[in-house]
PDB file of N, CA and C in Angstrom:
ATOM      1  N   UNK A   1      35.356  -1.693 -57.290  1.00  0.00           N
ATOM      2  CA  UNK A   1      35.197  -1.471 -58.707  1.00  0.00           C
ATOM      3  C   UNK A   1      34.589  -0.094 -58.922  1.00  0.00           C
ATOM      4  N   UNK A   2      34.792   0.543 -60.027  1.00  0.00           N
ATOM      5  CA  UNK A   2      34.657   2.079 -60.501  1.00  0.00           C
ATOM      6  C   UNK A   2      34.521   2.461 -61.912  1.00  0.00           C
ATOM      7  N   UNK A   3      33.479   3.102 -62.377  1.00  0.00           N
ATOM      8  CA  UNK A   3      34.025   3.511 -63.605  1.00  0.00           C
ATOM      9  C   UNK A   3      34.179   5.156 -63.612  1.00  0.00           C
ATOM     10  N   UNK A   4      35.301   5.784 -64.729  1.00  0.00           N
ATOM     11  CA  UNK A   4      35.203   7.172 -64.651  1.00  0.00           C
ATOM     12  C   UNK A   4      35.173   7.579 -65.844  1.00  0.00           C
ATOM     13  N   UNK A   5      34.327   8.726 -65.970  1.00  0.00           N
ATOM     14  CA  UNK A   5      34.130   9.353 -67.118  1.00  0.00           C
ATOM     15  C   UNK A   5      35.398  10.370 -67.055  1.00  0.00           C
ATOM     16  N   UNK A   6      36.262   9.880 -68.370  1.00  0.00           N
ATOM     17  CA  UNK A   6      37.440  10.553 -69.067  1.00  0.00           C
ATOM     18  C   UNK A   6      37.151  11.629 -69.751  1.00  0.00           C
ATOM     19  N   UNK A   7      38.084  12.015 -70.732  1.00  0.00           N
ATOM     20  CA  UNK A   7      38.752  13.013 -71.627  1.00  0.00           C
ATOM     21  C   UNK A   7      37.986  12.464 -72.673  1.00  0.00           C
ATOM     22  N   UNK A   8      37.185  12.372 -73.917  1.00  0.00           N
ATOM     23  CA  UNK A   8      36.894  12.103 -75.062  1.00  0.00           C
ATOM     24  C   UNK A   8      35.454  11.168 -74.514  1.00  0.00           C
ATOM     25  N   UNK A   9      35.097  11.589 -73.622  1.00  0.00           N
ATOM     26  CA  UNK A   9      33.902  10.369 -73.132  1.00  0.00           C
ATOM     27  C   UNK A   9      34.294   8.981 -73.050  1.00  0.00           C
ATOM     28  N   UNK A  10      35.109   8.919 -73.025  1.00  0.00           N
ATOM     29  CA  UNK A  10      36.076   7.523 -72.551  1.00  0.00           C
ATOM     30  C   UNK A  10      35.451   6.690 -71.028  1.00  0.00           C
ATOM     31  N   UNK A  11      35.600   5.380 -71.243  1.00  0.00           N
ATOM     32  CA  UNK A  11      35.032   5.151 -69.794  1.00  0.00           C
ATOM     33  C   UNK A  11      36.583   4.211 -69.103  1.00  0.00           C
ATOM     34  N   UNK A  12      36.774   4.750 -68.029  1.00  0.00           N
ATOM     35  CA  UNK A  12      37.975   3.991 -67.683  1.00  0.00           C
ATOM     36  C   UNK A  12      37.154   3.004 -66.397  1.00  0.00           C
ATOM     37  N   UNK A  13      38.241   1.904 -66.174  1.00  0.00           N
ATOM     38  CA  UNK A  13      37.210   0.816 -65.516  1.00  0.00           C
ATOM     39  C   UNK A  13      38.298   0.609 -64.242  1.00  0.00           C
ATOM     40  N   UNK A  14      38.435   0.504 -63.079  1.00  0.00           N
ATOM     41  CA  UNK A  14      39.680   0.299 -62.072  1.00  0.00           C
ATOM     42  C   UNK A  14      38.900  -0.444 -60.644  1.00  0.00           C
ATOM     43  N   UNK A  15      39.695  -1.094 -60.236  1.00  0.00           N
ATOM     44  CA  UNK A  15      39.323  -1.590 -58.616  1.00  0.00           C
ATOM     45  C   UNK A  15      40.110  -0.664 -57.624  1.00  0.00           C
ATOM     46  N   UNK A  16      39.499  -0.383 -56.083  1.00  0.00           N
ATOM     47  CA  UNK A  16      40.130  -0.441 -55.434  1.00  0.00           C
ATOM     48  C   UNK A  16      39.615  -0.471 -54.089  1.00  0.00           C
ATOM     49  N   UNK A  17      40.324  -0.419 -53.146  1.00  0.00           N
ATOM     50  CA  UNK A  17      39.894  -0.386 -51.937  1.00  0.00           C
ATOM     51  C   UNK A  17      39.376   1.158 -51.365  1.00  0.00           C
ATOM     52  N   UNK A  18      39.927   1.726 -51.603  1.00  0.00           N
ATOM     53  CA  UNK A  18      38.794   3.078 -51.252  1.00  0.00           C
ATOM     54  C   UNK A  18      38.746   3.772 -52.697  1.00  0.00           C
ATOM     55  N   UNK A  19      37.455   3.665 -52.940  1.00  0.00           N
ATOM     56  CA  UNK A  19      37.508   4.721 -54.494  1.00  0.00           C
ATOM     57  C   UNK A  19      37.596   6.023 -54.111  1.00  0.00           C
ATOM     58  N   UNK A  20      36.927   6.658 -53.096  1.00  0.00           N
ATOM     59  CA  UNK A  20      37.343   8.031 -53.347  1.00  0.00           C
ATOM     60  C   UNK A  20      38.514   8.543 -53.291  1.00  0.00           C
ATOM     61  N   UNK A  21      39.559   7.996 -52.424  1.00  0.00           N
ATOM     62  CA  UNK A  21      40.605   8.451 -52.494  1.00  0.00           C
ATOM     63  C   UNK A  21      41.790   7.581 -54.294  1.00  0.00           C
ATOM     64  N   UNK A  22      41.163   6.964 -54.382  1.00  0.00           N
ATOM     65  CA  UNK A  22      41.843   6.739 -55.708  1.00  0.00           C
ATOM     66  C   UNK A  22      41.608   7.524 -57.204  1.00  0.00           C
ATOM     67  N   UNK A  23      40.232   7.637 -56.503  1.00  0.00           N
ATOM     68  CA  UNK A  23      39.535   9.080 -57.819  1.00  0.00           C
ATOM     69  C   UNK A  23      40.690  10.246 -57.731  1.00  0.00           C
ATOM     70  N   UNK A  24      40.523  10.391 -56.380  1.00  0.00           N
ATOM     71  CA  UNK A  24      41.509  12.079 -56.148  1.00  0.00           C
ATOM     72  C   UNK A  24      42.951  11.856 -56.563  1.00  0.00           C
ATOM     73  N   UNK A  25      43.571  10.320 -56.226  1.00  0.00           N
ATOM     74  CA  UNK A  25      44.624  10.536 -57.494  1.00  0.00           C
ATOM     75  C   UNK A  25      44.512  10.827 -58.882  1.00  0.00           C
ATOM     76  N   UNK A  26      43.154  10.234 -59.461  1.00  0.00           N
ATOM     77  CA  UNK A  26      43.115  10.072 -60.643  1.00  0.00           C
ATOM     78  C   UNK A  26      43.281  11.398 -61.250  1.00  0.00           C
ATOM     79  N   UNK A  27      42.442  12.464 -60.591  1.00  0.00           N
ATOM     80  CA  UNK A  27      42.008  13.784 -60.661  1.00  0.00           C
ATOM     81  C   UNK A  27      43.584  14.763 -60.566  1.00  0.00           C
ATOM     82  N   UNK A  28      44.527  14.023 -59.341  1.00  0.00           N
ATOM     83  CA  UNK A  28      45.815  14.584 -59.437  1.00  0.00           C
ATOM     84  C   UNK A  28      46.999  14.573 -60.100  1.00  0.00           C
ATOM     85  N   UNK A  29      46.550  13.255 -61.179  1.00  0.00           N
ATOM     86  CA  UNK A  29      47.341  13.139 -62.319  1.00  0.00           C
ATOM     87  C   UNK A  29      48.172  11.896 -61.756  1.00  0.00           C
ATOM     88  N   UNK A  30      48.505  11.334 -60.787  1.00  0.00           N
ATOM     89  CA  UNK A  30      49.214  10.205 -60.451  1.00  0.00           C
ATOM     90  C   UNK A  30      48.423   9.007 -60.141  1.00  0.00           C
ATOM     91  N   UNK A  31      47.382   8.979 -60.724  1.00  0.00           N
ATOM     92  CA  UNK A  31      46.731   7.704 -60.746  1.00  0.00           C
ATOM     93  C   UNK A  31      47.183   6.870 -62.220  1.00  0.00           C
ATOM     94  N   UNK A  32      46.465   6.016 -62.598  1.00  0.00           N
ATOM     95  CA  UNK A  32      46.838   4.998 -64.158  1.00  0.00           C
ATOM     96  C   UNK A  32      47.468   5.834 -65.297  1.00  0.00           C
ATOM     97  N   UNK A  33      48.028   5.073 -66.001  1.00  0.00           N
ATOM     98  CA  UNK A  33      48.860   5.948 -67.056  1.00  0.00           C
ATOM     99  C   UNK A  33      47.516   6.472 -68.020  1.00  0.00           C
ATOM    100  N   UNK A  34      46.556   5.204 -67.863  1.00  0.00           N
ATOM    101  CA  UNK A  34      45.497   5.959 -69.237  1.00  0.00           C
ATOM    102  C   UNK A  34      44.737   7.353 -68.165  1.00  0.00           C
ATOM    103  N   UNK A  35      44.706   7.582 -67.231  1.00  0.00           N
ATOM    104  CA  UNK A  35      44.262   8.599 -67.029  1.00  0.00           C
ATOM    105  C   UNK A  35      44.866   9.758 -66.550  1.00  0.00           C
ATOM    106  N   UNK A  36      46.142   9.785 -66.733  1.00  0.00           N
ATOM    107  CA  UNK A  36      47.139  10.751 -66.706  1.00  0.00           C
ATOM    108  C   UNK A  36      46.915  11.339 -67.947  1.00  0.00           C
ATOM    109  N   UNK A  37      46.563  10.579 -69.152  1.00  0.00           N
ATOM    110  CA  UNK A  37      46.630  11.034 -70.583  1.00  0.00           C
ATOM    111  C   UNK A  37      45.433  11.298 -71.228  1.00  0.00           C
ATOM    112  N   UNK A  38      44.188  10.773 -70.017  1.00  0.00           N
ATOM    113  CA  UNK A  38      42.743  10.819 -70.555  1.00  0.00           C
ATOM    114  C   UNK A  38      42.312  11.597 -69.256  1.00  0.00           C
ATOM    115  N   UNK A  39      42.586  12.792 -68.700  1.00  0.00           N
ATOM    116  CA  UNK A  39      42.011  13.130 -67.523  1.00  0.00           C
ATOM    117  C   UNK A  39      40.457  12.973 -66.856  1.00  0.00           C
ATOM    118  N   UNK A  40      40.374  12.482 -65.880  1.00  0.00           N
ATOM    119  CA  UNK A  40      38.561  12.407 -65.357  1.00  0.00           C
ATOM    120  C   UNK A  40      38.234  13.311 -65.272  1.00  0.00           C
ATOM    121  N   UNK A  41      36.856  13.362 -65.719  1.00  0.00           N
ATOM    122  CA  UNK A  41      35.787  14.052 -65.685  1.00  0.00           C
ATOM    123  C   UNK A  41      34.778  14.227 -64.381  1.00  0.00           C
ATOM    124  N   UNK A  42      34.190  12.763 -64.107  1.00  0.00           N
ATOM    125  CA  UNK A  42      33.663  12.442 -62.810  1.00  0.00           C
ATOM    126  C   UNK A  42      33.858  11.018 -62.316  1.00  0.00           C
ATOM    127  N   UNK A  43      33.341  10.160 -61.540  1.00  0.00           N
ATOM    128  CA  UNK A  43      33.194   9.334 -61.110  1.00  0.00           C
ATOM    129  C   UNK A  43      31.616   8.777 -61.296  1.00  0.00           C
ATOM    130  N   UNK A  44      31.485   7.563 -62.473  1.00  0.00           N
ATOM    131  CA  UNK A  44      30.081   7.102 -62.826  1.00  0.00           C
ATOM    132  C   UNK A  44      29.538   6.503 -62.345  1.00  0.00           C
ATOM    133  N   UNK A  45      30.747   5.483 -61.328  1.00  0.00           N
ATOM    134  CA  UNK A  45      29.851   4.227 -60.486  1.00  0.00           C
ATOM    135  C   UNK A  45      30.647   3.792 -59.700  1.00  0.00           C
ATOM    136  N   UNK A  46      30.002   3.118 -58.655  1.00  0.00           N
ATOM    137  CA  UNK A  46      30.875   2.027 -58.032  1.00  0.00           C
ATOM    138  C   UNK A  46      30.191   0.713 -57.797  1.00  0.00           C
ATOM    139  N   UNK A  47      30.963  -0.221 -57.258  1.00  0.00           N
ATOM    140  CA  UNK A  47      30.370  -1.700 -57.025  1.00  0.00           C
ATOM    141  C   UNK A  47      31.161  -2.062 -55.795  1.00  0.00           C
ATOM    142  N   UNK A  48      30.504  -2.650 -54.867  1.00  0.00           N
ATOM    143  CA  UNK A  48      31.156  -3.506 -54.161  1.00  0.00           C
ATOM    144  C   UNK A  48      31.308  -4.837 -53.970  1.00  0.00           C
ATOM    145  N   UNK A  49      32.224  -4.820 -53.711  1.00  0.00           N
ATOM    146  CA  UNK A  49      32.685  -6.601 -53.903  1.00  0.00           C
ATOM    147  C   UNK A  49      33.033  -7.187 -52.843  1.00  0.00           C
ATOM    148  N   UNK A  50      32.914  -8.584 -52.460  1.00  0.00           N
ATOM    149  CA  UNK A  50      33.646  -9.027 -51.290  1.00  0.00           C
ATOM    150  C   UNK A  50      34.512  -9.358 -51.063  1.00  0.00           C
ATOM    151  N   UNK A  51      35.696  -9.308 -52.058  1.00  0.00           N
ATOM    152  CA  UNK A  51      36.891  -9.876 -52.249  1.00  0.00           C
ATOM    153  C   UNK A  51      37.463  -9.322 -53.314  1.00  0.00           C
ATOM    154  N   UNK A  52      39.115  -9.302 -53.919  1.00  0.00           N
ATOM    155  CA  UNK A  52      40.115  -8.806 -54.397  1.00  0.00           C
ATOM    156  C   UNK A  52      39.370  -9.884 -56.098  1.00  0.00           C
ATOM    157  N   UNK A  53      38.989 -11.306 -55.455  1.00  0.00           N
ATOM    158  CA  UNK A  53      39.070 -12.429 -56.428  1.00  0.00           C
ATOM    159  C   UNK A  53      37.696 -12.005 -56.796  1.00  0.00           C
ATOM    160  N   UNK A  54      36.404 -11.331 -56.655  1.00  0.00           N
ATOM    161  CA  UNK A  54      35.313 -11.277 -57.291  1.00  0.00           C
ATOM    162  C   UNK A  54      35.586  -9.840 -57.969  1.00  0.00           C
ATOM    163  N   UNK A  55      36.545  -9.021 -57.241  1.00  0.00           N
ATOM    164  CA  UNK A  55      36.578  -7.476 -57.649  1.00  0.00           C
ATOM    165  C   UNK A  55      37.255  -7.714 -59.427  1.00  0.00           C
ATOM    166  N   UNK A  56      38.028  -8.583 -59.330  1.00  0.00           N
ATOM    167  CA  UNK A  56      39.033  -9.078 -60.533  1.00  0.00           C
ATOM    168  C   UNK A  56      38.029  -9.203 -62.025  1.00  0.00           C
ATOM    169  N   UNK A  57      37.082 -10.373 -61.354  1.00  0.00           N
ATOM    170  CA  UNK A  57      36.219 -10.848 -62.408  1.00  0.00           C
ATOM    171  C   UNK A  57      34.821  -9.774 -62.842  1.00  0.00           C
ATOM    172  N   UNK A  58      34.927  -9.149 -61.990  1.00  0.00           N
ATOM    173  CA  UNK A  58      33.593  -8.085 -62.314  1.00  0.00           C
ATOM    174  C   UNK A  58      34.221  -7.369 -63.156  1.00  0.00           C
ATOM    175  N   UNK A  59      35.322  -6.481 -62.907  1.00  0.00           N
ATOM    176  CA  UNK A  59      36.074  -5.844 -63.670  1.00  0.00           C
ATOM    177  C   UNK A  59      36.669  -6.316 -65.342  1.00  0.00           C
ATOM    178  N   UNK A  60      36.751  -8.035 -65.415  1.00  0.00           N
ATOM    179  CA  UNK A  60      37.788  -8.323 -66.543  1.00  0.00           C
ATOM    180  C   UNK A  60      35.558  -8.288 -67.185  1.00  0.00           C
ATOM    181  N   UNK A  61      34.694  -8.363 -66.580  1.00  0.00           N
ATOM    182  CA  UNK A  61      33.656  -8.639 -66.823  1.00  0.00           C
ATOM    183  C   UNK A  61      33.121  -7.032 -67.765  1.00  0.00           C
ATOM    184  N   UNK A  62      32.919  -5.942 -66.848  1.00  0.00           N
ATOM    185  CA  UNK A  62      33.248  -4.907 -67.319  1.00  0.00           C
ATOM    186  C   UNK A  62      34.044  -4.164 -68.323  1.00  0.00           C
ATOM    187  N   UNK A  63      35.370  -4.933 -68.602  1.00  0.00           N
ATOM    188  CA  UNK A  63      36.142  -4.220 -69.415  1.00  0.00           C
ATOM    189  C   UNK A  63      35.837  -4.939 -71.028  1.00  0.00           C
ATOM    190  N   UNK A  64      34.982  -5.914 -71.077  1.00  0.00           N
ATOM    191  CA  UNK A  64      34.628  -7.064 -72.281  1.00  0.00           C
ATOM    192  C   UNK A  64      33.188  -6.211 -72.699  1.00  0.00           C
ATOM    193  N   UNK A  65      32.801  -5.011 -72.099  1.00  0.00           N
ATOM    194  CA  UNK A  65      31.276  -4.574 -72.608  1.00  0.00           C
ATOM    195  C   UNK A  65      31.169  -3.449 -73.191  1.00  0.00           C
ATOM    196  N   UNK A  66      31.017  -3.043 -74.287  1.00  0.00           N
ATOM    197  CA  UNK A  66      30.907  -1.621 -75.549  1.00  0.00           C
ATOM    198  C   UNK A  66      31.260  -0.541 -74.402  1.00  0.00           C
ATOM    199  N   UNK A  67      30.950   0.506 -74.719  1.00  0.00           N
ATOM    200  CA  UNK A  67      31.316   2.081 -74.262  1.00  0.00           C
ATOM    201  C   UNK A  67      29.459   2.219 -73.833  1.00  0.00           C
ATOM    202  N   UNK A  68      28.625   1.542 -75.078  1.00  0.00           N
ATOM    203  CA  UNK A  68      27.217   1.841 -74.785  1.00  0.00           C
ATOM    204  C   UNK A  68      26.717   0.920 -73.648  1.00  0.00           C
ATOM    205  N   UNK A  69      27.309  -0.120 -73.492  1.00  0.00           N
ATOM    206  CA  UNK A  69      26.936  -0.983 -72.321  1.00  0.00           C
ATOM    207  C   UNK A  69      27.326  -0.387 -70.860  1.00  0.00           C
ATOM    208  N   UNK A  70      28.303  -0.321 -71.023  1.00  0.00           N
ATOM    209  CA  UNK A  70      28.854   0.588 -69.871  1.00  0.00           C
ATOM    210  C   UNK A  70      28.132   1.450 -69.500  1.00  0.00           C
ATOM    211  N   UNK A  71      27.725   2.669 -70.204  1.00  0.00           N
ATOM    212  CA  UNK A  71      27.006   3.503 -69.796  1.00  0.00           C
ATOM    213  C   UNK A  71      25.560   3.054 -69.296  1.00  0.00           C
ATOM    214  N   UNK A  72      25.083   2.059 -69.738  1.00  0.00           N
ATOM    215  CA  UNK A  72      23.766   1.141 -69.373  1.00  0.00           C
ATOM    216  C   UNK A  72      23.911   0.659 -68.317  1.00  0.00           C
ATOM    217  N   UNK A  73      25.099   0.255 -67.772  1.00  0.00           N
ATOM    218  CA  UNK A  73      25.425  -0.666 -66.772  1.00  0.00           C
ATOM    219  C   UNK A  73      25.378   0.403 -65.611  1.00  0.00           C
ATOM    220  N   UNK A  74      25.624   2.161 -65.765  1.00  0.00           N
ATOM    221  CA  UNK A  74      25.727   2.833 -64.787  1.00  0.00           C
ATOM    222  C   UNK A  74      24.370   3.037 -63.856  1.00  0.00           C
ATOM    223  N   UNK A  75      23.271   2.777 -64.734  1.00  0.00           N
ATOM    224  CA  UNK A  75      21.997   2.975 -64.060  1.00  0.00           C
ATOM    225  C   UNK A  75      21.594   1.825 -63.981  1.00  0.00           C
ATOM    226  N   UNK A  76      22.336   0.972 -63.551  1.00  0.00           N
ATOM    227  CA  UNK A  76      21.827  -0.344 -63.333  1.00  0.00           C
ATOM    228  C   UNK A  76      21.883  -0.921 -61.903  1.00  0.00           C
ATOM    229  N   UNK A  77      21.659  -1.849 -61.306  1.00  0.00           N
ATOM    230  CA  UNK A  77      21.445  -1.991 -59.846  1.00  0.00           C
ATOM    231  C   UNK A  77      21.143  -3.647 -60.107  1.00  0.00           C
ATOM    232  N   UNK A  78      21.878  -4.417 -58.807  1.00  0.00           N
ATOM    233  CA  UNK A  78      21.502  -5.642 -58.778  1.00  0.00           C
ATOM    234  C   UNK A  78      21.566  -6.890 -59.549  1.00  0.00           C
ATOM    235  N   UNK A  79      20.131  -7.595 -59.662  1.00  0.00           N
ATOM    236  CA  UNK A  79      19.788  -8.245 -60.966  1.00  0.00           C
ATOM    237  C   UNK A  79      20.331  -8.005 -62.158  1.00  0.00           C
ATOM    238  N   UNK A  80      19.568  -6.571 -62.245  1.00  0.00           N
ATOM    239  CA  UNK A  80      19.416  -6.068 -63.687  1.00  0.00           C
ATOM    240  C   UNK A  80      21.295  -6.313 -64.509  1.00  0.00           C
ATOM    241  N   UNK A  81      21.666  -5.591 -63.058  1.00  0.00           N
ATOM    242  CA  UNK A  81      22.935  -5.258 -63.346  1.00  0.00           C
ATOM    243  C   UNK A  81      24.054  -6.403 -63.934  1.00  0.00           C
ATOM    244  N   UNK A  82      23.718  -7.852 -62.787  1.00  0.00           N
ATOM    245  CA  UNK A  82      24.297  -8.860 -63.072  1.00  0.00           C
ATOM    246  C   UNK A  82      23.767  -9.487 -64.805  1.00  0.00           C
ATOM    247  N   UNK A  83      22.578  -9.553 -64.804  1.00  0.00           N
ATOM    248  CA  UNK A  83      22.259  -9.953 -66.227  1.00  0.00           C
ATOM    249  C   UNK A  83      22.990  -9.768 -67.069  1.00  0.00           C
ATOM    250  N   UNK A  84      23.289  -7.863 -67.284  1.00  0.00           N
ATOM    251  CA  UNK A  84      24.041  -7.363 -68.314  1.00  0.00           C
ATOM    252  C   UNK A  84      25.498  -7.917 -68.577  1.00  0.00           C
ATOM    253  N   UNK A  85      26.141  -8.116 -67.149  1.00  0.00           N
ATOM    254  CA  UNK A  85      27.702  -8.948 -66.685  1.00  0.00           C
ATOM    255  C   UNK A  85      27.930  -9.773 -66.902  1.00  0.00           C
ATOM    256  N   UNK A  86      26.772 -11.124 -67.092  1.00  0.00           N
ATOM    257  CA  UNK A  86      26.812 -12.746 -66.715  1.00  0.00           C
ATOM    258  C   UNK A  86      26.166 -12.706 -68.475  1.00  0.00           C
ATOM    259  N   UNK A  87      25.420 -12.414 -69.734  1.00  0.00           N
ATOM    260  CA  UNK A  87      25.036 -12.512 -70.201  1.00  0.00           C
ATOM    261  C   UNK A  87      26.118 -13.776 -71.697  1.00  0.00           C
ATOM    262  N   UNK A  88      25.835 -14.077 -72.329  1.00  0.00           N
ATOM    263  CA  UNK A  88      26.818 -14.799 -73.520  1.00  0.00           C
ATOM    264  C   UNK A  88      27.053 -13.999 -74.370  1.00  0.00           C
ATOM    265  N   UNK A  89      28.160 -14.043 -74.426  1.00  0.00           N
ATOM    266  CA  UNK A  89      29.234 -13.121 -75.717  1.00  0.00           C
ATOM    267  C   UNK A  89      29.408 -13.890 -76.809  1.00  0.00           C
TER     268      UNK A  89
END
């Protein structure tokens, strides 16, 4: 799991098995269509996961939280971090 700071302060949210080399697509223009059209800026975070099936749910978990959460979630670690993820919507 990854988030990247886009084109318009946009936060794009993606899994993969090696992020750095998926960043450097992102960066080369043949990564996701939204970031072909929203180019990265940097790389804000990563997470690791133990599986494809927890990487899924962190992510659909991630993509359900404001632009301001997100950015909260980048200096986050652990606990703290899960709280913000697991919390009621």
């Amino acid at each position: 799991m990854y988030l990247v700071l886009c084109r318009g302060n946009a936060i794009y949210t993606g899994m993969a098995l090696d992020v750095t080399a998926r960043f450097a697509q992102h960066l080369a223009g043949i990564g996701a269509r939204y970031t072909r059209a929203n180019p990265p800026h940097r790389l804000l975070a990563r997470f690791a996961c133990p599986n494809q099936s927890v990487a899924g749910r962190l992510e659909a978990a991630i993509k359900r939280l404001t632009a301001a959460e997100k950015r909260t979630l980048v200096g986050l670690t652990g606990a703290a971090a899960r709280k913000l993820l697991l919390r009621p919507r």
